[in-house]
PDB file of N, CA and C in Angstrom:
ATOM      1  N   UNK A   1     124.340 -34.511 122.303  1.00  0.00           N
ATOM      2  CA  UNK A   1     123.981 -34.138 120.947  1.00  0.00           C
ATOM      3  C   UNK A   1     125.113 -34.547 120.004  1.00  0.00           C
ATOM      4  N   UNK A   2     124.757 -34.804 119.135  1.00  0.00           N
ATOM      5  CA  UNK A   2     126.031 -35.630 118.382  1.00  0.00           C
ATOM      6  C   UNK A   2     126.254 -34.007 117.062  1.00  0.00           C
ATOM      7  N   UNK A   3     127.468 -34.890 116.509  1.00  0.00           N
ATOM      8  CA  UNK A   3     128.012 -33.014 116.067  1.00  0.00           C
ATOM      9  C   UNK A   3     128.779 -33.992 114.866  1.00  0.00           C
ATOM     10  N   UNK A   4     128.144 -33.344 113.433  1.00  0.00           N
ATOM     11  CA  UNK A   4     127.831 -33.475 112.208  1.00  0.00           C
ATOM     12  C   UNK A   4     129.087 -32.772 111.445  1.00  0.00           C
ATOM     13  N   UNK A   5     130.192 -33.722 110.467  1.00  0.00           N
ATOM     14  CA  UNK A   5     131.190 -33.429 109.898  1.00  0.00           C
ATOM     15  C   UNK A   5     130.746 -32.477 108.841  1.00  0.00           C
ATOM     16  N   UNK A   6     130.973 -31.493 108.703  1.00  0.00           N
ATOM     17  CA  UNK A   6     130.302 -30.965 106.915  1.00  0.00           C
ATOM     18  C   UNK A   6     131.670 -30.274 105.843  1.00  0.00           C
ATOM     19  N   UNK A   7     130.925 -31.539 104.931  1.00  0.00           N
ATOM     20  CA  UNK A   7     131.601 -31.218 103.464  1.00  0.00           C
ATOM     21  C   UNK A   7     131.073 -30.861 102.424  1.00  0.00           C
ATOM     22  N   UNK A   8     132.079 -29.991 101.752  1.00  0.00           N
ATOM     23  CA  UNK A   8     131.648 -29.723 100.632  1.00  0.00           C
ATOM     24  C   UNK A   8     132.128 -30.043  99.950  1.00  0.00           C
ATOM     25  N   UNK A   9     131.443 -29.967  98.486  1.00  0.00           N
ATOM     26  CA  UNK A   9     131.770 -30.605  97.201  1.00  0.00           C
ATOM     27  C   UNK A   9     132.666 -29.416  96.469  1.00  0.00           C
ATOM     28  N   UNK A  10     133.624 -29.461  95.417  1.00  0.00           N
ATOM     29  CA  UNK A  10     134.103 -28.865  94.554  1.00  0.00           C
ATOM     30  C   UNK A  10     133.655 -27.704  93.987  1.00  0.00           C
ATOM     31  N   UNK A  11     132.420 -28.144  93.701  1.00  0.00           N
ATOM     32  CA  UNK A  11     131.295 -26.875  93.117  1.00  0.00           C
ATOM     33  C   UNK A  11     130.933 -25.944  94.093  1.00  0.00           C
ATOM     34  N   UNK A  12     130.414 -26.520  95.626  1.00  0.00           N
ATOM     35  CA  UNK A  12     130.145 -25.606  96.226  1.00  0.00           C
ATOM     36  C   UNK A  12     131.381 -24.339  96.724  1.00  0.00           C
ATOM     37  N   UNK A  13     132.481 -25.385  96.649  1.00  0.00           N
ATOM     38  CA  UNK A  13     133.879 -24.128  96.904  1.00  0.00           C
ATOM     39  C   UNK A  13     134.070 -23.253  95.974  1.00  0.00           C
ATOM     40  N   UNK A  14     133.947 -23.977  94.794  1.00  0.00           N
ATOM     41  CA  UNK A  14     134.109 -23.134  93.505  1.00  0.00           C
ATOM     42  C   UNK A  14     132.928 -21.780  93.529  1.00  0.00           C
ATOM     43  N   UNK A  15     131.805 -21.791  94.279  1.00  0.00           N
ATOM     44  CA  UNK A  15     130.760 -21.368  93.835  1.00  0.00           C
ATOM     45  C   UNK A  15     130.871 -20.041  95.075  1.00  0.00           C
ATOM     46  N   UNK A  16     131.342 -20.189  96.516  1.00  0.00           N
ATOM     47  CA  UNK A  16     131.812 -19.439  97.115  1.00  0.00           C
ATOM     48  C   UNK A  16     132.564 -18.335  96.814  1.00  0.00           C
ATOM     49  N   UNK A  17     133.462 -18.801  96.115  1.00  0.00           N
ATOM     50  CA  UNK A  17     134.662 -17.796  95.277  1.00  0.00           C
ATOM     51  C   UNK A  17     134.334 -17.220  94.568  1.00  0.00           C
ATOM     52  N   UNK A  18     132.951 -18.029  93.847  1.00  0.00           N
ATOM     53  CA  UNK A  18     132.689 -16.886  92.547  1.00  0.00           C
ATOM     54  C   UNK A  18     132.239 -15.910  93.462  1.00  0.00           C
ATOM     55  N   UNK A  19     131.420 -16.137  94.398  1.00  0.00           N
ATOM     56  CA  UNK A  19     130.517 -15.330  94.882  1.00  0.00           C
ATOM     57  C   UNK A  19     131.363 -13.571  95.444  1.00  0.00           C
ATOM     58  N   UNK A  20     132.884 -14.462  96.110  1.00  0.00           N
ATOM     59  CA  UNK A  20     133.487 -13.327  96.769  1.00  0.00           C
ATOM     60  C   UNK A  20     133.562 -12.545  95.415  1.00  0.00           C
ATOM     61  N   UNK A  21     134.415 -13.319  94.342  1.00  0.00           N
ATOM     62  CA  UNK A  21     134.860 -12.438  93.581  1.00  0.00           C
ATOM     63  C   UNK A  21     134.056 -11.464  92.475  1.00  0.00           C
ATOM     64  N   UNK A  22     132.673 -11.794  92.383  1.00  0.00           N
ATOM     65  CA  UNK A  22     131.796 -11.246  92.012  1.00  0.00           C
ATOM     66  C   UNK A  22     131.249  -9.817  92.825  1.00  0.00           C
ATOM     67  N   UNK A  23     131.323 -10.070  94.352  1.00  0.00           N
ATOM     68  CA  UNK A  23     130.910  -8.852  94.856  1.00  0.00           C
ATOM     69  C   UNK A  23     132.275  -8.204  95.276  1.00  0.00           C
ATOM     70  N   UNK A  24     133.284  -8.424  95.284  1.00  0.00           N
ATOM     71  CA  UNK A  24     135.003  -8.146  95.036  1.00  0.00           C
ATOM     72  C   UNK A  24     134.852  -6.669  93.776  1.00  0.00           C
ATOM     73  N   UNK A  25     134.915  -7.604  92.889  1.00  0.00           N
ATOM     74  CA  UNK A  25     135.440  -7.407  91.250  1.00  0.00           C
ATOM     75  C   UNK A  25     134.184  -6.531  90.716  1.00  0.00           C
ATOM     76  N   UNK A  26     132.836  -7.308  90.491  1.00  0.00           N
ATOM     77  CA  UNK A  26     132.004  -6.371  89.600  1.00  0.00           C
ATOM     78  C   UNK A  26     131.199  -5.608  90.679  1.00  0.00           C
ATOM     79  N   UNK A  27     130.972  -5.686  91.565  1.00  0.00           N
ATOM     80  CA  UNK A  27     130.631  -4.924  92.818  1.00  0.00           C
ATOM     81  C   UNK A  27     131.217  -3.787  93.582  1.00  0.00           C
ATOM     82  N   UNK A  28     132.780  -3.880  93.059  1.00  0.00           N
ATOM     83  CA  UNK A  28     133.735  -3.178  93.548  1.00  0.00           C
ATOM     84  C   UNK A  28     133.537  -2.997  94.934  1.00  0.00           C
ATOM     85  N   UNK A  29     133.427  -4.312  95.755  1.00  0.00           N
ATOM     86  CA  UNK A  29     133.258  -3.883  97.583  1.00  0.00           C
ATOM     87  C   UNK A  29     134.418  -5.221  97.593  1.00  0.00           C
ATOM     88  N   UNK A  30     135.513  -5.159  97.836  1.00  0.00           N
ATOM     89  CA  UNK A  30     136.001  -6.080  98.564  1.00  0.00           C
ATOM     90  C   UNK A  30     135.540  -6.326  99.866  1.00  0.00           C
ATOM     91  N   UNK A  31     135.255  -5.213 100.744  1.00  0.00           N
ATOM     92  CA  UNK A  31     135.310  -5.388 102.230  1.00  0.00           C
ATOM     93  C   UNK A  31     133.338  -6.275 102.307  1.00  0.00           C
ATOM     94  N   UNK A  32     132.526  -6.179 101.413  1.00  0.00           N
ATOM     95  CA  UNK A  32     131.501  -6.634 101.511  1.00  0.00           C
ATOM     96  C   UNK A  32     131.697  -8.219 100.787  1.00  0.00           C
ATOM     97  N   UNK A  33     132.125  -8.194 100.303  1.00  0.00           N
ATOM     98  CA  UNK A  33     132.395  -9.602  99.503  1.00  0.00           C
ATOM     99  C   UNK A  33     133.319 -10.686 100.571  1.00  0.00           C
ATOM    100  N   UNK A  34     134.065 -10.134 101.525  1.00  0.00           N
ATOM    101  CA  UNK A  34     134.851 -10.716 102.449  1.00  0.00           C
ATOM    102  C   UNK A  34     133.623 -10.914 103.852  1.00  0.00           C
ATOM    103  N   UNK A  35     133.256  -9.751 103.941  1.00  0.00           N
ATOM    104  CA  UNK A  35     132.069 -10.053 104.993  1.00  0.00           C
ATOM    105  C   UNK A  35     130.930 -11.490 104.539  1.00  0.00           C
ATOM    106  N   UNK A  36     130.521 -10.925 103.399  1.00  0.00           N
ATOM    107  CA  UNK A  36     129.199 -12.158 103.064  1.00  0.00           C
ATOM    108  C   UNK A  36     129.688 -13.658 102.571  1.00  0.00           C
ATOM    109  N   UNK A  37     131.033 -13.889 102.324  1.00  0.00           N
ATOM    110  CA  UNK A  37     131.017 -14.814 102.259  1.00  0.00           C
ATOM    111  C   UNK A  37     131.933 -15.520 103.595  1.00  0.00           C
ATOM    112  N   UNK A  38     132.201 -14.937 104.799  1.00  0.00           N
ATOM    113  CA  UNK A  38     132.408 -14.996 106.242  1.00  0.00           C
ATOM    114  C   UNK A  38     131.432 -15.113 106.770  1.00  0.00           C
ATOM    115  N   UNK A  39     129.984 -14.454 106.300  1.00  0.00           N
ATOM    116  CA  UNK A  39     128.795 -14.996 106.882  1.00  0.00           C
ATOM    117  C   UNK A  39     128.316 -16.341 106.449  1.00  0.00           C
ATOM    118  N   UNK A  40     128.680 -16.912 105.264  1.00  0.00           N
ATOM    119  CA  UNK A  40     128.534 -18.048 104.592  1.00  0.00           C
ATOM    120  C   UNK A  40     129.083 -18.917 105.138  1.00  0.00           C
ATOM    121  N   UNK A  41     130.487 -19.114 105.491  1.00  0.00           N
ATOM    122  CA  UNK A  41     131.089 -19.910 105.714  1.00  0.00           C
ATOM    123  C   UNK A  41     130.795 -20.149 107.566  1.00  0.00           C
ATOM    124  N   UNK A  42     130.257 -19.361 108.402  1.00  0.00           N
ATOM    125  CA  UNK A  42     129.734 -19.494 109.428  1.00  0.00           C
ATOM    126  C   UNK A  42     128.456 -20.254 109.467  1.00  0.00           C
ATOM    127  N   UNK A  43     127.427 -19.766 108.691  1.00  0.00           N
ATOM    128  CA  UNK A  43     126.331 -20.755 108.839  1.00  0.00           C
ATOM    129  C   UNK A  43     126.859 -21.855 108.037  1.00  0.00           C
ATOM    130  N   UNK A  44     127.535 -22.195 107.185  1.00  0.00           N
ATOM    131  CA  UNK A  44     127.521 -23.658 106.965  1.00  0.00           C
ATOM    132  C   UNK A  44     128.254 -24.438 108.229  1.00  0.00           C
ATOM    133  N   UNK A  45     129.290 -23.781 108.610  1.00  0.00           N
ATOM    134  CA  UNK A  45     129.845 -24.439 110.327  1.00  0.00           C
ATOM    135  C   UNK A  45     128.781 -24.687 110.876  1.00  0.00           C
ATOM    136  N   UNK A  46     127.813 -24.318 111.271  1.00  0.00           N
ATOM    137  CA  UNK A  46     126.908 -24.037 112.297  1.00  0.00           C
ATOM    138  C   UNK A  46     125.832 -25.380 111.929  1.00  0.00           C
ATOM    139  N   UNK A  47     126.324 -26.005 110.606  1.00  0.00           N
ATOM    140  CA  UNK A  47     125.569 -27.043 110.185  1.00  0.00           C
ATOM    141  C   UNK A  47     126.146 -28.146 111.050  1.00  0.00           C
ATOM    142  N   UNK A  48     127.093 -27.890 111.597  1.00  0.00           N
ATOM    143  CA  UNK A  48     127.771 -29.742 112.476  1.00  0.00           C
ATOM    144  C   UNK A  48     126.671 -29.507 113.528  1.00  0.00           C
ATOM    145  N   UNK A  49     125.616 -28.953 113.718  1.00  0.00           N
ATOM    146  CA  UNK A  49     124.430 -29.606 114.852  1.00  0.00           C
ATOM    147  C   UNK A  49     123.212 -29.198 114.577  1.00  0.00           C
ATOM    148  N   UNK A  50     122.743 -30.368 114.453  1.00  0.00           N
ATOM    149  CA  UNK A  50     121.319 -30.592 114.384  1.00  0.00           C
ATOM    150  C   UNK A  50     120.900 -29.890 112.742  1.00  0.00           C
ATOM    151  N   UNK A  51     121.430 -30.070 111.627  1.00  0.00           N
ATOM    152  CA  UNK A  51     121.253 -30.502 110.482  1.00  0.00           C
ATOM    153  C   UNK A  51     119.911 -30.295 110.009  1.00  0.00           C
ATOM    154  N   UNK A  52     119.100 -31.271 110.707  1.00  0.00           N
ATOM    155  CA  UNK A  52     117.771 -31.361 110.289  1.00  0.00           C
ATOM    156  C   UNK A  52     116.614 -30.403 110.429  1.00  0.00           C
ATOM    157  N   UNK A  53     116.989 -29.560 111.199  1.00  0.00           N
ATOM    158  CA  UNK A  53     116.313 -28.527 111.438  1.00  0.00           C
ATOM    159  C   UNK A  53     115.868 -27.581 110.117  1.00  0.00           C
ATOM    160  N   UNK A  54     116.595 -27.934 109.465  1.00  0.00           N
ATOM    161  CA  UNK A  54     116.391 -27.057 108.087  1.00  0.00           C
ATOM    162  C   UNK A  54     115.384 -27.547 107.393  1.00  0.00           C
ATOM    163  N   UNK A  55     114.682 -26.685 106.319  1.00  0.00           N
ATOM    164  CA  UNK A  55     113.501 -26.920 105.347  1.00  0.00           C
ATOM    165  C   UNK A  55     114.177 -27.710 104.092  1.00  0.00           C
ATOM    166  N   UNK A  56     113.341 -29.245 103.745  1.00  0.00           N
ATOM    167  CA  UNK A  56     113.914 -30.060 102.914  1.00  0.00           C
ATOM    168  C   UNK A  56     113.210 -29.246 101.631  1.00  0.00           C
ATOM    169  N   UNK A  57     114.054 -28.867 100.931  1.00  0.00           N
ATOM    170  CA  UNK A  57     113.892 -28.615  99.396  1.00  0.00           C
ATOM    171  C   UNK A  57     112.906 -29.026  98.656  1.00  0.00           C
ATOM    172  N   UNK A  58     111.998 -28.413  97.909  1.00  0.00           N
ATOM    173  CA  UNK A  58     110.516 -28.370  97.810  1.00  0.00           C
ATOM    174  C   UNK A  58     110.121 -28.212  96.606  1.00  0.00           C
ATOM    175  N   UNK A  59     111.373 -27.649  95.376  1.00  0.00           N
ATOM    176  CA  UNK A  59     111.311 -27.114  94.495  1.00  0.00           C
ATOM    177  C   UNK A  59     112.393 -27.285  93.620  1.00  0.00           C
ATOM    178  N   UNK A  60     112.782 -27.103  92.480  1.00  0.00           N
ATOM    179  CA  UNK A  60     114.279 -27.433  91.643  1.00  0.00           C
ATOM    180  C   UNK A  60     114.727 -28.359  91.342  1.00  0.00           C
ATOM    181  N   UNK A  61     115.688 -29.054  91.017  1.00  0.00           N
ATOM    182  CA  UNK A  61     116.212 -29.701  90.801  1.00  0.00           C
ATOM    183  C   UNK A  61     116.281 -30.996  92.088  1.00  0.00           C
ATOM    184  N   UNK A  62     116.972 -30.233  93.228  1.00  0.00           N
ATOM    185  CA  UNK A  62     117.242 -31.096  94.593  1.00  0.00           C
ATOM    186  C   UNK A  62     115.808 -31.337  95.240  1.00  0.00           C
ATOM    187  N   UNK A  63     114.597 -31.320  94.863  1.00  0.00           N
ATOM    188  CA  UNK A  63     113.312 -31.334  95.276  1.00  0.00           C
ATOM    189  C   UNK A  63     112.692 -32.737  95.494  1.00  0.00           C
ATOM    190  N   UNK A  64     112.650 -33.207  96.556  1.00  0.00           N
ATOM    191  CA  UNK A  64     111.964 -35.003  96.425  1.00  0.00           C
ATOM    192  C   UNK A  64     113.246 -35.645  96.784  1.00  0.00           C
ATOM    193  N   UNK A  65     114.228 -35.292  96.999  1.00  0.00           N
ATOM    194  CA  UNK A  65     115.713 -35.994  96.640  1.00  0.00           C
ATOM    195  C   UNK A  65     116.518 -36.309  97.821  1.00  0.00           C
ATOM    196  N   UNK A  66     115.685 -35.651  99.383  1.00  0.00           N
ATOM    197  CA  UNK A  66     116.424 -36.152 100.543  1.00  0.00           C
ATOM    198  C   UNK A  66     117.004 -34.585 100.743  1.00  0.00           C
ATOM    199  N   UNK A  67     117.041 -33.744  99.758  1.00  0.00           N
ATOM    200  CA  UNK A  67     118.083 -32.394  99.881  1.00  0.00           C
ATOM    201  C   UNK A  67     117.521 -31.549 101.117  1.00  0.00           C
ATOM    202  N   UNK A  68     118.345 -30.750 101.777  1.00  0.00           N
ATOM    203  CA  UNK A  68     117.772 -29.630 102.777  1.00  0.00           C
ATOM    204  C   UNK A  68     118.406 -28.406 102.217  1.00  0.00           C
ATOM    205  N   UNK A  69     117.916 -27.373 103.000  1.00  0.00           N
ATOM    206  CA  UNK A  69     118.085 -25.452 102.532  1.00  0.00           C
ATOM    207  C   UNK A  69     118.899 -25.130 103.137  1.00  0.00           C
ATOM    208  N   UNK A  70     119.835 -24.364 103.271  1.00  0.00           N
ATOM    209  CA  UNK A  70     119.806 -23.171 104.402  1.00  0.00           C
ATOM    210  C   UNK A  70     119.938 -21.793 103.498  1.00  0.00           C
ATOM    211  N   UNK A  71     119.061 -21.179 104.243  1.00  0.00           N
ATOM    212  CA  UNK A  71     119.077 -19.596 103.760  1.00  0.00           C
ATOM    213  C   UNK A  71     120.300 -18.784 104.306  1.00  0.00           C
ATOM    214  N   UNK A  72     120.990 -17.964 103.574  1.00  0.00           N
ATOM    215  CA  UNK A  72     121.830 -17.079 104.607  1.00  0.00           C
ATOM    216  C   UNK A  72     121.746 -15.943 103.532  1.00  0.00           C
ATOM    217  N   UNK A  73     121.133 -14.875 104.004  1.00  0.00           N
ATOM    218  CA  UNK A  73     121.098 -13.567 103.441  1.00  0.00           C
ATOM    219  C   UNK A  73     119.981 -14.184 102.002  1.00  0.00           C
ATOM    220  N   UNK A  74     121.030 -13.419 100.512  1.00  0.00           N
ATOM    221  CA  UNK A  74     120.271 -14.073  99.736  1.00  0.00           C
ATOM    222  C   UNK A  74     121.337 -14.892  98.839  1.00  0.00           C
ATOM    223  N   UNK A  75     121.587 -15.753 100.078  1.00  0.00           N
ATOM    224  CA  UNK A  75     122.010 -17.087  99.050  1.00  0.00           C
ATOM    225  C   UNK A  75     121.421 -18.369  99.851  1.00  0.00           C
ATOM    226  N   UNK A  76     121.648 -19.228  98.848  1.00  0.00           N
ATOM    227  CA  UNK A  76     121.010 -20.848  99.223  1.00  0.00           C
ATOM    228  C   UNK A  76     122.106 -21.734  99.878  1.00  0.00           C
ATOM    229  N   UNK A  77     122.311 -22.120 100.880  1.00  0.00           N
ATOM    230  CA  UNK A  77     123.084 -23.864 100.707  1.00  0.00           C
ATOM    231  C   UNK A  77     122.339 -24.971 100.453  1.00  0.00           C
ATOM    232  N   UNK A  78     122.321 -26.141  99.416  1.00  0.00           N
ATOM    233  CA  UNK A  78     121.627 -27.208  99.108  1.00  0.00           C
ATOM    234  C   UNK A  78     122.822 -28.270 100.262  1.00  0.00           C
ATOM    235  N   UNK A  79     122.040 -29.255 100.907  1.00  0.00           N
ATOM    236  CA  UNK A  79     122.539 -30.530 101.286  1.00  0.00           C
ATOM    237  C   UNK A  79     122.368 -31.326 101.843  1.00  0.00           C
ATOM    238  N   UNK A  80     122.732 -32.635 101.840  1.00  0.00           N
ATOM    239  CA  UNK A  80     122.181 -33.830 102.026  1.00  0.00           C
ATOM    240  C   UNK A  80     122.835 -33.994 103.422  1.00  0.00           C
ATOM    241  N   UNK A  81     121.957 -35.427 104.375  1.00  0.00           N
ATOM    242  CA  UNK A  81     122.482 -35.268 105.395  1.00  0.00           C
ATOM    243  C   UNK A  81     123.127 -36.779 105.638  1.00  0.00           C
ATOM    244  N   UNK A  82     124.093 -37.490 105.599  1.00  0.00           N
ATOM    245  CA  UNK A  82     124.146 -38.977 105.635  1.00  0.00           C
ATOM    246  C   UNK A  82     123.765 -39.464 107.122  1.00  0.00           C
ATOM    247  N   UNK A  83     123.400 -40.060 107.915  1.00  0.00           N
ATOM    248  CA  UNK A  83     123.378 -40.482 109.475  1.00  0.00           C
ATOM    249  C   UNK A  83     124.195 -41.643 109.406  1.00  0.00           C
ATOM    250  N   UNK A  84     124.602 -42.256 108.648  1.00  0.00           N
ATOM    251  CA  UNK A  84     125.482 -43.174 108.746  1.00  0.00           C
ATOM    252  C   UNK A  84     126.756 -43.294 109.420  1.00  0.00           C
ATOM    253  N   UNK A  85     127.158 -42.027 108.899  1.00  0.00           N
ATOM    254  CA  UNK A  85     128.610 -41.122 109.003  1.00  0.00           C
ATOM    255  C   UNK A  85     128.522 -40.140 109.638  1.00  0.00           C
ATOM    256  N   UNK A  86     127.592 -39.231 110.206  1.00  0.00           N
ATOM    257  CA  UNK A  86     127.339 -38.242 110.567  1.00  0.00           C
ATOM    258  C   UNK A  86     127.928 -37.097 109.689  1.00  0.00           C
ATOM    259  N   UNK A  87     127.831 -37.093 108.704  1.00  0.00           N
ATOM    260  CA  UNK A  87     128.173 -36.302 107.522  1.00  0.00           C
ATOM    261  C   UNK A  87     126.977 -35.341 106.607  1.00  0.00           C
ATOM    262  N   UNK A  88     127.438 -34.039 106.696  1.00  0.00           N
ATOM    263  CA  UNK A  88     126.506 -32.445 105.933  1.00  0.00           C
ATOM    264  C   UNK A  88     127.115 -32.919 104.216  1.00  0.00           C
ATOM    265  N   UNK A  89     126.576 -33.137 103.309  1.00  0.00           N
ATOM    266  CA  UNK A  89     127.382 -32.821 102.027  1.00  0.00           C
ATOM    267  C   UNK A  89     126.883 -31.845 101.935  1.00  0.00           C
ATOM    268  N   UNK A  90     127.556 -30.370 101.190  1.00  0.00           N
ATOM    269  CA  UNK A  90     127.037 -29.350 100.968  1.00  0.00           C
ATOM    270  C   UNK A  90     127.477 -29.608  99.154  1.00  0.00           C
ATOM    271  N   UNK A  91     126.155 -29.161  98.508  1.00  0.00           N
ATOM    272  CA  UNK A  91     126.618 -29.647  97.188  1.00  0.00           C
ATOM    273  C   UNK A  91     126.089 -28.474  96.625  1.00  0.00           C
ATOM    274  N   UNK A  92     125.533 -27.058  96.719  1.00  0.00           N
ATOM    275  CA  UNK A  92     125.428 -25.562  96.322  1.00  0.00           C
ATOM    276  C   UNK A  92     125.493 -24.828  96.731  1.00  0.00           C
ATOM    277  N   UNK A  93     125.929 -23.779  96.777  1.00  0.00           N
ATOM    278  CA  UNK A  93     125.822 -22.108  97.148  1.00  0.00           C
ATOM    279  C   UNK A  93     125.810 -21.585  95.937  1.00  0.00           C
ATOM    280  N   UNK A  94     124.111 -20.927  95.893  1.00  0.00           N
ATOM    281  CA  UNK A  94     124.186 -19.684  95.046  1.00  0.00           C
ATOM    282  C   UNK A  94     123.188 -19.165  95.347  1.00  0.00           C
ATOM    283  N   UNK A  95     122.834 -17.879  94.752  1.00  0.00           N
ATOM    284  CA  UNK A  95     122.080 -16.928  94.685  1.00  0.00           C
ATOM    285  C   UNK A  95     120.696 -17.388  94.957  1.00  0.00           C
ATOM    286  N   UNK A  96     119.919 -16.902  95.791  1.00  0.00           N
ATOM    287  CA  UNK A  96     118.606 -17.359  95.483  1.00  0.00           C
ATOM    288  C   UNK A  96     117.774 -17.122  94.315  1.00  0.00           C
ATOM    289  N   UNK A  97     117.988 -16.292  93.554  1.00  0.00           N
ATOM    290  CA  UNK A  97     117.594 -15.873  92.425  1.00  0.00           C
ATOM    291  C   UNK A  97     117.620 -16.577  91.433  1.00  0.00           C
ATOM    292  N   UNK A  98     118.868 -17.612  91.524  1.00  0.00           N
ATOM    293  CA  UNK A  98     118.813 -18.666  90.421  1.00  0.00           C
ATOM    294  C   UNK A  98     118.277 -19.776  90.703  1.00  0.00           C
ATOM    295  N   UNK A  99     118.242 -20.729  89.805  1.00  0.00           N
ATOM    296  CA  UNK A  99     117.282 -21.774  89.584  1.00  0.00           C
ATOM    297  C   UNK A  99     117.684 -23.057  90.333  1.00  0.00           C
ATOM    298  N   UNK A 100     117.841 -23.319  91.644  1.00  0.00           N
ATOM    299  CA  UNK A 100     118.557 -24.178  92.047  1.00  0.00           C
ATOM    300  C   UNK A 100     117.434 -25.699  92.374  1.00  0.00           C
TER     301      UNK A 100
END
């Protein structure tokens, strides 16, 4: 089985952090904000195999575009898969609630 590099983009790091520091700061749970985005950062690892398994994006912006999902709790990862390189771009994490 071949085993898939995954990167992320700027935004998606940036978008992580908000996330901790949002359920950190206006949530007042550090210890939950450290958990969910430890669950985040596990399923996107879990993306170096077999990639494709995920539901290609159907809706939004990334819709028609090659993009795939992953659900974790209630947030989204958007990303593309290169086979060239064996490369995940992860190019969102956010909320499912928003308009991705």
């Amino acid at each position: 089985m071949d085993k898939y590099k995954v990167r992320l983009n700027q935004q998606a790091f940036r978008e992580i952090d908000d996330i901790f520091s949002y359920i950190a700061l206006e949530k007042l749970s550090p210890e939950n904000a450290k958990g969910q985005t430890d669950r985040i950062w596990a399923a996107l690892k879990k993306l170096e195999t077999f990639p494709q398994s995920h539901q290609e994006r159907s809706e939004g912006r990334y819709a028609g575009k090659g993009y795939r999902q992953l659900l974790i709790d209630n947030y989204i990862a958007i990303f593309k898969i290169d086979e060239s390189s064996k490369t995940v771009y992860v190019v969102t994490v956010q909320y499912q609630g928003r308009n991705v």
